[in-house]
Protein backbone atom coordinates (compact mmCIF):
# COMPACT_ATOMS: atom_id res chain seq x y z
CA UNK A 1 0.00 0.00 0.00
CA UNK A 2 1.18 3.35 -0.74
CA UNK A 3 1.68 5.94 2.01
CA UNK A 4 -0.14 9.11 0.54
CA UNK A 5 -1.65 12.20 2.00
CA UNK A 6 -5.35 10.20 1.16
CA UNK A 7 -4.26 7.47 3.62
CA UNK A 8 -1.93 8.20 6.30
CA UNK A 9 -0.71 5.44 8.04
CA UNK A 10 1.69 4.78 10.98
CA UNK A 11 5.62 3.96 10.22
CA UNK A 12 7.87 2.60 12.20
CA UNK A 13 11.08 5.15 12.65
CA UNK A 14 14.56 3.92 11.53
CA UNK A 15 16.51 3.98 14.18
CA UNK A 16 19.70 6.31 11.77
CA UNK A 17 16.66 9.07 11.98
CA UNK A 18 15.91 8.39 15.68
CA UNK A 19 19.68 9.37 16.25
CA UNK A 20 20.08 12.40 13.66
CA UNK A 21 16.75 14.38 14.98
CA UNK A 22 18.36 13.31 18.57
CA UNK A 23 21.51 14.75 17.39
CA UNK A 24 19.65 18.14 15.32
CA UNK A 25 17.63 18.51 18.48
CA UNK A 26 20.94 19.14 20.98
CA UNK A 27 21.99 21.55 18.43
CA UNK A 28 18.40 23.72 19.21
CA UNK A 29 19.24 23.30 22.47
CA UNK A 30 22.73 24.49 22.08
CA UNK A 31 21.44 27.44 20.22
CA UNK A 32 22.67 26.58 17.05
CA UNK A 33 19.77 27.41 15.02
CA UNK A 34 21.25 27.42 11.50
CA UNK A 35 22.79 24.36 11.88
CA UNK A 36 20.10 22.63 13.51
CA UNK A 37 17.44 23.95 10.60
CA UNK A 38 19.64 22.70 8.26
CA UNK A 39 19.71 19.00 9.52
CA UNK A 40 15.92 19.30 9.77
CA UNK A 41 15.29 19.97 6.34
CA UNK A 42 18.17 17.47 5.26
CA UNK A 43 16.23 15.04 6.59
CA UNK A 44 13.03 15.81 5.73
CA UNK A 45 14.33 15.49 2.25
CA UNK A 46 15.61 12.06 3.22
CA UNK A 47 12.60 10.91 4.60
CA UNK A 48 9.52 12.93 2.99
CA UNK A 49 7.13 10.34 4.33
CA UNK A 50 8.06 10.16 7.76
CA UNK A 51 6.10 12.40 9.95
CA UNK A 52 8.42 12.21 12.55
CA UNK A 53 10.85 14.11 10.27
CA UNK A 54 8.55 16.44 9.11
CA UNK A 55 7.19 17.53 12.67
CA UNK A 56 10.78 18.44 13.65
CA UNK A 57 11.28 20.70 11.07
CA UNK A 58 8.50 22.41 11.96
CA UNK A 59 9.92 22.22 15.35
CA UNK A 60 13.09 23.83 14.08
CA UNK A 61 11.14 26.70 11.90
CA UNK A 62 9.18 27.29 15.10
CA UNK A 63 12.35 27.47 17.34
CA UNK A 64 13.78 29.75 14.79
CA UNK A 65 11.05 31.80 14.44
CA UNK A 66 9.76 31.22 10.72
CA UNK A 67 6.43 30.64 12.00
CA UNK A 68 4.80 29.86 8.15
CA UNK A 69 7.86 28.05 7.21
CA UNK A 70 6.74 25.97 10.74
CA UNK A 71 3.16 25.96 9.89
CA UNK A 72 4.07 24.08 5.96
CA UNK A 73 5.84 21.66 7.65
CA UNK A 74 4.02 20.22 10.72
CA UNK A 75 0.59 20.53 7.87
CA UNK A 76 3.16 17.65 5.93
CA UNK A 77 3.42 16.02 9.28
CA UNK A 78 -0.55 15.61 9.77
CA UNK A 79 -0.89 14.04 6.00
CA UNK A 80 1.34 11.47 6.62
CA UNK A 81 0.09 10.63 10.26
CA UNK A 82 -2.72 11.02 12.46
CA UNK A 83 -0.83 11.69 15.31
CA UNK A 84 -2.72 14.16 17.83
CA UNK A 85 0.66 15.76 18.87
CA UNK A 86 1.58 17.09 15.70
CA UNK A 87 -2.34 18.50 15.68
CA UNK A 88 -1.69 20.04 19.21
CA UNK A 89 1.49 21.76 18.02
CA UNK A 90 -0.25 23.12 14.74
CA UNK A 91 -2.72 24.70 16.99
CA UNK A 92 0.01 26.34 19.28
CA UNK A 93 1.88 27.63 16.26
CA UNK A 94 -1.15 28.89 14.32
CA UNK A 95 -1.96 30.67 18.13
CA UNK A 96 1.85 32.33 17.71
CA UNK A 97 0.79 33.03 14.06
CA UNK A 98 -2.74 34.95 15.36
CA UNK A 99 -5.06 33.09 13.57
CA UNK A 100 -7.04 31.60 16.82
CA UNK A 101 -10.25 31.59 14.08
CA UNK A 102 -8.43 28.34 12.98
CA UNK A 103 -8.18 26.66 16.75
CA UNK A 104 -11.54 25.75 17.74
CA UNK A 105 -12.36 23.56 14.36
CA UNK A 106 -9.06 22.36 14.60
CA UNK A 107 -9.20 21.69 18.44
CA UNK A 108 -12.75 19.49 18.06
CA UNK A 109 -10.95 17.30 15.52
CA UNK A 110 -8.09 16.53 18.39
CA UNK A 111 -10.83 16.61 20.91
CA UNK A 112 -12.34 13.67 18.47
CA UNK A 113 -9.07 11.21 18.96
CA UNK A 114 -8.40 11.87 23.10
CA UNK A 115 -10.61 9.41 24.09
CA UNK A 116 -9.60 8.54 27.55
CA UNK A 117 -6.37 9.45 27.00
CA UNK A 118 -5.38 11.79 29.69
CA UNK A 119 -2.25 14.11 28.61
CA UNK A 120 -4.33 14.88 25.48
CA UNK A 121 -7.40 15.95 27.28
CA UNK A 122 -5.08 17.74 29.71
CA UNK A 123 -3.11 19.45 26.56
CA UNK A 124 -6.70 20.20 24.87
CA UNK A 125 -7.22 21.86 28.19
CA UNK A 126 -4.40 24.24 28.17
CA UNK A 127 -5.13 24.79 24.31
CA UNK A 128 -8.39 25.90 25.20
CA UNK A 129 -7.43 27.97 28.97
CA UNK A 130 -4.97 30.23 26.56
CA UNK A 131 -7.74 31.29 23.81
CA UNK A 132 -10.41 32.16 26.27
CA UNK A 133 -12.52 29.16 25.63
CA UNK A 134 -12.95 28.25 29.50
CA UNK A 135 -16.16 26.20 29.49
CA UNK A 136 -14.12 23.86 27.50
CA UNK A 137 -11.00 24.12 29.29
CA UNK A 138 -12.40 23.13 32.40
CA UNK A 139 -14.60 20.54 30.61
CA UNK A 140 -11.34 18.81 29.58
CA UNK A 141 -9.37 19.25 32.82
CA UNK A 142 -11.53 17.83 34.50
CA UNK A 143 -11.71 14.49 31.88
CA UNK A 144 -8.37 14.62 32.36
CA UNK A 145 -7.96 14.35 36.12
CA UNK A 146 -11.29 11.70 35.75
CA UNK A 147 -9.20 9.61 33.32
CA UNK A 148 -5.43 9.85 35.56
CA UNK A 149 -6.50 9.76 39.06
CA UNK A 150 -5.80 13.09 41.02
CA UNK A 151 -2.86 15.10 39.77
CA UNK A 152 -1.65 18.57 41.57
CA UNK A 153 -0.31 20.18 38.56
CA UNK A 154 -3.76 19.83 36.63
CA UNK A 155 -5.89 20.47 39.71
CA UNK A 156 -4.10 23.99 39.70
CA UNK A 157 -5.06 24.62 35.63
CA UNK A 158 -8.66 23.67 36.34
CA UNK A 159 -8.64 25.96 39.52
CA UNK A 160 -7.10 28.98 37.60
CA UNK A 161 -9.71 28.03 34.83
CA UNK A 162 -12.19 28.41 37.41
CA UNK A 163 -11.41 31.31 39.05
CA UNK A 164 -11.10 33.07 36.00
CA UNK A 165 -15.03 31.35 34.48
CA UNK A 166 -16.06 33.61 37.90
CA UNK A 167 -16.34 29.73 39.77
CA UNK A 168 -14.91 31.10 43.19
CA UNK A 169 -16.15 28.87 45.14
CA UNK A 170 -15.43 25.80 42.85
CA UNK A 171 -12.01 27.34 42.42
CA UNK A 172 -11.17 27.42 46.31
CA UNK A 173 -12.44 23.92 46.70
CA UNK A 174 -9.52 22.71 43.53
CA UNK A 175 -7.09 24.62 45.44
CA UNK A 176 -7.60 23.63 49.05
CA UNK A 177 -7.12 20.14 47.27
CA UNK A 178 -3.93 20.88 45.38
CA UNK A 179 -2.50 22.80 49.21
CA UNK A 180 -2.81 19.52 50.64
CA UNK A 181 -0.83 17.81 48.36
CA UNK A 182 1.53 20.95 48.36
CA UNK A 183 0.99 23.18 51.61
CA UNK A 184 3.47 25.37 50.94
CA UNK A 185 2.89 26.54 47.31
CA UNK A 186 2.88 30.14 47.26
CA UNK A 187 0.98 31.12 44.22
CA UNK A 188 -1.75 28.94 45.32
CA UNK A 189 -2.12 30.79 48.69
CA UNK A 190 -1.88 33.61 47.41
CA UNK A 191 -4.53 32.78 44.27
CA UNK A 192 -6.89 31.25 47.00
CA UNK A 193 -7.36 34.50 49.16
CA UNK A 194 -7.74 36.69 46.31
CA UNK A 195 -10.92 34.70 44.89
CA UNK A 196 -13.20 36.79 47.15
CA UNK A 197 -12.80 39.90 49.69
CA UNK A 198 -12.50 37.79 53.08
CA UNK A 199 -14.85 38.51 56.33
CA UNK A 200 -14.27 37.57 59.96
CA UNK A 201 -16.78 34.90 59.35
CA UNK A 202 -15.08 33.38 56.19
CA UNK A 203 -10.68 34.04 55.62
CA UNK A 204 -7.51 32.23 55.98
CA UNK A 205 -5.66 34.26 58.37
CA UNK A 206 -5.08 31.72 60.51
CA UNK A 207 -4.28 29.19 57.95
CA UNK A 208 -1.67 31.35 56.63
CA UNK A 209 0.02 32.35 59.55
CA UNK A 210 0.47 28.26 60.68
CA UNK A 211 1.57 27.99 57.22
CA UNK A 212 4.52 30.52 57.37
CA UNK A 213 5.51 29.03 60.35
CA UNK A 214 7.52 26.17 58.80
CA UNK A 215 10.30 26.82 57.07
CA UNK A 216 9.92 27.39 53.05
CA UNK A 217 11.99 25.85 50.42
CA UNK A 218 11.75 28.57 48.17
CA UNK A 219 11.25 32.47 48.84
CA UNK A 220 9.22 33.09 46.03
CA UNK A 221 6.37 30.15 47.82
CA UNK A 222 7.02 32.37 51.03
CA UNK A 223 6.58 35.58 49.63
CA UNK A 224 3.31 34.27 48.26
CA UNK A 225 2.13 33.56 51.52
CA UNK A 226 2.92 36.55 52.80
CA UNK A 227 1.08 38.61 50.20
CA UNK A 228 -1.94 36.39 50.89
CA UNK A 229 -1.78 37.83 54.28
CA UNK A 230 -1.52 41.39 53.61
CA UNK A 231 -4.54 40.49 51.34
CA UNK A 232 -6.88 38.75 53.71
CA UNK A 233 -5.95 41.41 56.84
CA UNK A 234 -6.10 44.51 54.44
CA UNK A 235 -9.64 42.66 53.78
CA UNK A 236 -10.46 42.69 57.56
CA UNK A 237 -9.21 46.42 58.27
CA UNK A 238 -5.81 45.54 59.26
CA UNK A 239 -4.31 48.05 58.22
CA UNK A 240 -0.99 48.01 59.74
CA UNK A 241 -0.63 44.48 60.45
CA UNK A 242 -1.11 43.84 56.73
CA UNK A 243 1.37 46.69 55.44
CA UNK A 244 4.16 44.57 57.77
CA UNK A 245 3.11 41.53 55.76
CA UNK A 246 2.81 43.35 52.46
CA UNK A 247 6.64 44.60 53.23
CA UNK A 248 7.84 41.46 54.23
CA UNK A 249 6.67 39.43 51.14
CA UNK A 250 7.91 42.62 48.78
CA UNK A 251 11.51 41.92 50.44
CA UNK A 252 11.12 38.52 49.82
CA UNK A 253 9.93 38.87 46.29
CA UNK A 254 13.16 41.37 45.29
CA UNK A 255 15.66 38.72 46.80
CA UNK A 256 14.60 36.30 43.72
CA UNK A 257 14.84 38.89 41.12
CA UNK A 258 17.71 39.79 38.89
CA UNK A 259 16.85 43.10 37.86
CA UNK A 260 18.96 45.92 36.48
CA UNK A 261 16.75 49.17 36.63
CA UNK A 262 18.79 51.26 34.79
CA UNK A 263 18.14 48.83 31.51
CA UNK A 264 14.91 49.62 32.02
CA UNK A 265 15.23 53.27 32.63
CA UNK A 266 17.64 53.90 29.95
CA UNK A 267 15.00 51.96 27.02
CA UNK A 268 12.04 54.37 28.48
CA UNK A 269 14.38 57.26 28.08
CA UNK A 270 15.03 56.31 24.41
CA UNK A 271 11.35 55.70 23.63
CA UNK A 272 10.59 59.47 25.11
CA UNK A 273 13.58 60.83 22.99
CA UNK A 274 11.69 58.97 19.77
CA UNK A 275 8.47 59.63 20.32
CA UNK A 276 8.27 63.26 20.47
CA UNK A 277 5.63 65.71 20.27
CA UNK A 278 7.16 66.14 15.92
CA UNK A 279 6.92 62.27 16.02
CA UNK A 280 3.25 61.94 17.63
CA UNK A 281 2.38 64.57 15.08
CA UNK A 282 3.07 62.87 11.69
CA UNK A 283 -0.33 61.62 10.29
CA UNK A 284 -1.06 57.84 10.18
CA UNK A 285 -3.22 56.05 8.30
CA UNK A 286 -6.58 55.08 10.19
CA UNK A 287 -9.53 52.99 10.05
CA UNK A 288 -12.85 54.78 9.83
CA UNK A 289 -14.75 50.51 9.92
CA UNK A 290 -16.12 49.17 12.56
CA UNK A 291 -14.13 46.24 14.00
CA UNK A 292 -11.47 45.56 16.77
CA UNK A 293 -10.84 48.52 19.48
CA UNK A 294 -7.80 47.84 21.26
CA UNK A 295 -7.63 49.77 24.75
CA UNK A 296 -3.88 49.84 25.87
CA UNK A 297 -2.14 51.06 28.48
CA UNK A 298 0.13 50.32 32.12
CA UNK A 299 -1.11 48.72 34.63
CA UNK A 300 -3.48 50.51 37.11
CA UNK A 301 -4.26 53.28 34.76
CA UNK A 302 -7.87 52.76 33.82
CA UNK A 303 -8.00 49.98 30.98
CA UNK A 304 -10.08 48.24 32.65
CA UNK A 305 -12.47 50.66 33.63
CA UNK A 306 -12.40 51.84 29.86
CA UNK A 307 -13.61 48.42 29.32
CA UNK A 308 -16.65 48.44 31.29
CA UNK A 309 -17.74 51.89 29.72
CA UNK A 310 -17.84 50.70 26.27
CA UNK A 311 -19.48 47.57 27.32
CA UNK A 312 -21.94 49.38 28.84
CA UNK A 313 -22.87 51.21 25.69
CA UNK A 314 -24.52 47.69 24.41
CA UNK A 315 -22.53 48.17 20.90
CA UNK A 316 -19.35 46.38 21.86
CA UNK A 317 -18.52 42.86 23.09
CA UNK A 318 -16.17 41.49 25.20
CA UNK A 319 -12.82 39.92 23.53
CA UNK A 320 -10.98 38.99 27.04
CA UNK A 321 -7.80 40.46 27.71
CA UNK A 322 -5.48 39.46 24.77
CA UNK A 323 -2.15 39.74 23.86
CA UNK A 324 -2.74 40.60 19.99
CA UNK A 325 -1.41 44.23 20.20
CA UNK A 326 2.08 43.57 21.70
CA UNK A 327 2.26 39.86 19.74
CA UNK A 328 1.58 42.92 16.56
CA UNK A 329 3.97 45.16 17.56
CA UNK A 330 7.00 43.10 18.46
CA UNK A 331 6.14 41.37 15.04
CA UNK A 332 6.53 44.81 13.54
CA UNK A 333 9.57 46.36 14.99
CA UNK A 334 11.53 42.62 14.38
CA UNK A 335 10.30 43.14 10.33
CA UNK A 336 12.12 46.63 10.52
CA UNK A 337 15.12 46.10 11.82
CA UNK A 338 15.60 42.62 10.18
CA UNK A 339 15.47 45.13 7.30
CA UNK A 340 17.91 48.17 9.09
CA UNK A 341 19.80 46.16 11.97
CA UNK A 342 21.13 49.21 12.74
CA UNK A 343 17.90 50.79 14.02
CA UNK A 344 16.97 50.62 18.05
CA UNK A 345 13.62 48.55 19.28
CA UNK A 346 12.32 52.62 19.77
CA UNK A 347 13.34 53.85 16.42
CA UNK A 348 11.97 50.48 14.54
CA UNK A 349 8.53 51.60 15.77
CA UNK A 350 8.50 54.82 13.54
C-alpha cells in the first residue's frame, strides 16, 4: 500500500533518523539554530514520508522563528500521520501566528481522537485555557484528572480556569485540594485569598500564619504567603498588620529577582527621545470601519475601567484580555530592523 496524504498510516522510525533528529535537536538546544534547521530539512528530504521528520522541522522553523515556514511543515506532518501531537502543536503555532479563528475547528478534531487518553485531554485543556474558551478548558481538565487519578499540577489549571469562568467557590475547593498535596505553594495561597474579599466569618488568616511558620523551600512560595496575608488582613481592616506583611513578602519577592533598573530606565528614556511631540504629530493612516478597538495602556491606569464603559454602551462585546497588540507590535519592529539592523527597538517603531 502506498503511504499518501489520502491514507496516512503509521511507520515505524529507523533507528539512523531516531539518532540524527536526537543529534539536530541538541543543536536547538545548544542554540545553534542554523545548523540545527539545516539538519531538519536534510532530513526531511531524506525521509519525505516520515512524519516524525517532518514535525521536527516544523519544530526547528518554530524554534527559529519562521512561524509559516513551521506551519508548511508540521501541515506535511498531519498528512502522513494522524498523530494528535503534531495536531496540538499546529494549533500552538497557528496561536503564535494569530489566527485563533483556525483553533476551535481544529481543536474538536483533536478533541475527536483523546478518548480517555489523559495528557491529550489535559493538553486540549491548556489549548483551550490560553484562547479564552474556559467552558471547555475546564470541561477537559476535569476528563483529564477523571481519566489519571488526582494530579496537583492539573488540579491547579482547572482551579485557575475556574477562578477566571467567575467559579470562586469551585475554584477554592480545587485549590484547598492541590495545598494539601503541596501546603506550601505560594501562588496557590496567594490565588486562593484573592478569589473573594474575606470577612471575619469566612478568611484564611489563621491558615496562613500556621503555614509561614515552617520553614519554606523557596522564597518566592514564602513571599506568596505573605502577600496572601496582607490580602486577607487589608480585607479585615488591618491596616498596619497587613502593610508589615505586604513589606515582608515585597523583600522577599526582590531577593529572587535579577533586575537591572537602569536597563529599564535607559529603554524608556530612548522611547521618550523617539516619540516626540514632531513624532506623535506625523499623520497615520486610520480605520474609519467598525471592528477591533484595542484599549492599551500600564497597569493601574484605567484599561479596565475603559472596558466596562464601552461595554456598557450595548454596541461592543467582550474579547478577554489578549495579547494581539504587543504579539503585533514586536512582530513589527523585528520586520524593521531585520530590514535596518542598525535601528533601536524605539526607532523600529517609527
Amino acid at each position: 500500500m502506498i503511504n499518501t496524504p489520502q491514507s496516512p498510516v503509521a511507520t515505524a522510525i529507523p533507528r539512523e533518523l531516531q539518532q540524527q533528529i536526537s543529534h539536530a535537536s541538541s543543536l536547538l538546544r545548544e542554540g545553534r539554530l542554523a545548523e540545527a534547521v539545516s539538519v531538519a530539512h536534510a532530513l526531511a528530504a531524506a525521509y519525505p514520508q516520515q512524519s516524525r521528520a517532518l514535525a521536527f522541522a516544523a519544530e526547528a522553523n518554530s524554534v527559529k522563528g519562521d512561524l509559516p515556514e513551521a506551519l508548511g511543515w508540521i501541515d506535511k506532518a498531519i498528512l502522513y500521520s494522524d498523530d494528535p501531537q503534531h495536531k496540538i502543536k499546529k494549533a500552538w503555532l497557528l496561536s503564535r501566528s494569530l489566527r485563533r479563528d483556525e483553533i476551535p475547528p481544529l481543536a474538536a478534531r483533536i478533541a475527536g481522537q483523546a478518548g480517555s487518553d489523559a495528557t491529550l485531554l489535559w493538553q486540549l485543556g491548556k489549548l483551550y485555557y490560553h484562547h479564552n474558551m474556559l467552558h471547555e478548558a475546564i470541561t477537559h481538565y476535569e476528563l483529564a484528572l477523571s481519566a489519571a487519578g488526582e494530579n496537583t499540577s492539573w488540579r491547579y489549571d482547572l482551579g485557575i480556569a475556574r477562578f477566571y469562568s467567575g467559579d470562586a467557590d469551585r475554584a477554592e475547593l480545587d485549590l484547598n485540594q492541590v495545598l494539601a498535596a503541596a501546603p506550601q505553594a505560594g501562588p496557590v495561597i496567594y490565588l486562593r485569598s484573592t478569589l473573594r474579599r474575606q470577612t471575619l466569618q469566612s478568611n484564611h488568616v489563621a491558615d496562613i500564619e500556621s503555614r509561614l511558620k515552617s520553614d519554606f523551600r523557596k522564597e518566592d512560595d514564602e513571599a506568596g504567603a505573605l502577600y496572601a496575608l496582607a490580602k486577607e488582613l487589608e480585607d479585615l481592616g488591618e491596616h498596619e498588620k497587613s502593610f508589615t506583611a505586604l513589606v515582608a513578602g515585597a523583600k522577599k519577592k526582590r531577593s529572587t529577582i535579577h533586575y537591572d533598573i537602569s536597563s529599564f530606565e535607559s529603554t524608556l528614556k530612548e522611547i521618550r527621545d523617539v516619540q516626540d511631540a514632531k513624532a506623535l504629530a506625523v499623520p497615520v493612516p486610520g480605520w474609519e470601519e467598525e471592528g477591533a478597538i484595542f484599549i492599551v495602556g500600564m497597569p493601574r491606569t484605567g484599561t479596565t475601567l475603559a472596558e466596562r464603559i464601552l461595554l456598557q454602551s450595548g454596541k461592543v462585546t467582550d474579547a478577554g484580555e489578549l495579547l494581539d497588540f504587543g504579539f503585533q507590535l514586536s512582530a513589527a519592529v523585528q520586520k524593521a530592523r531585520a530590514a535596518n539592523p542598525d535601528l533601536s527597538p524605539a526607532k523600529a517603531t517609527l
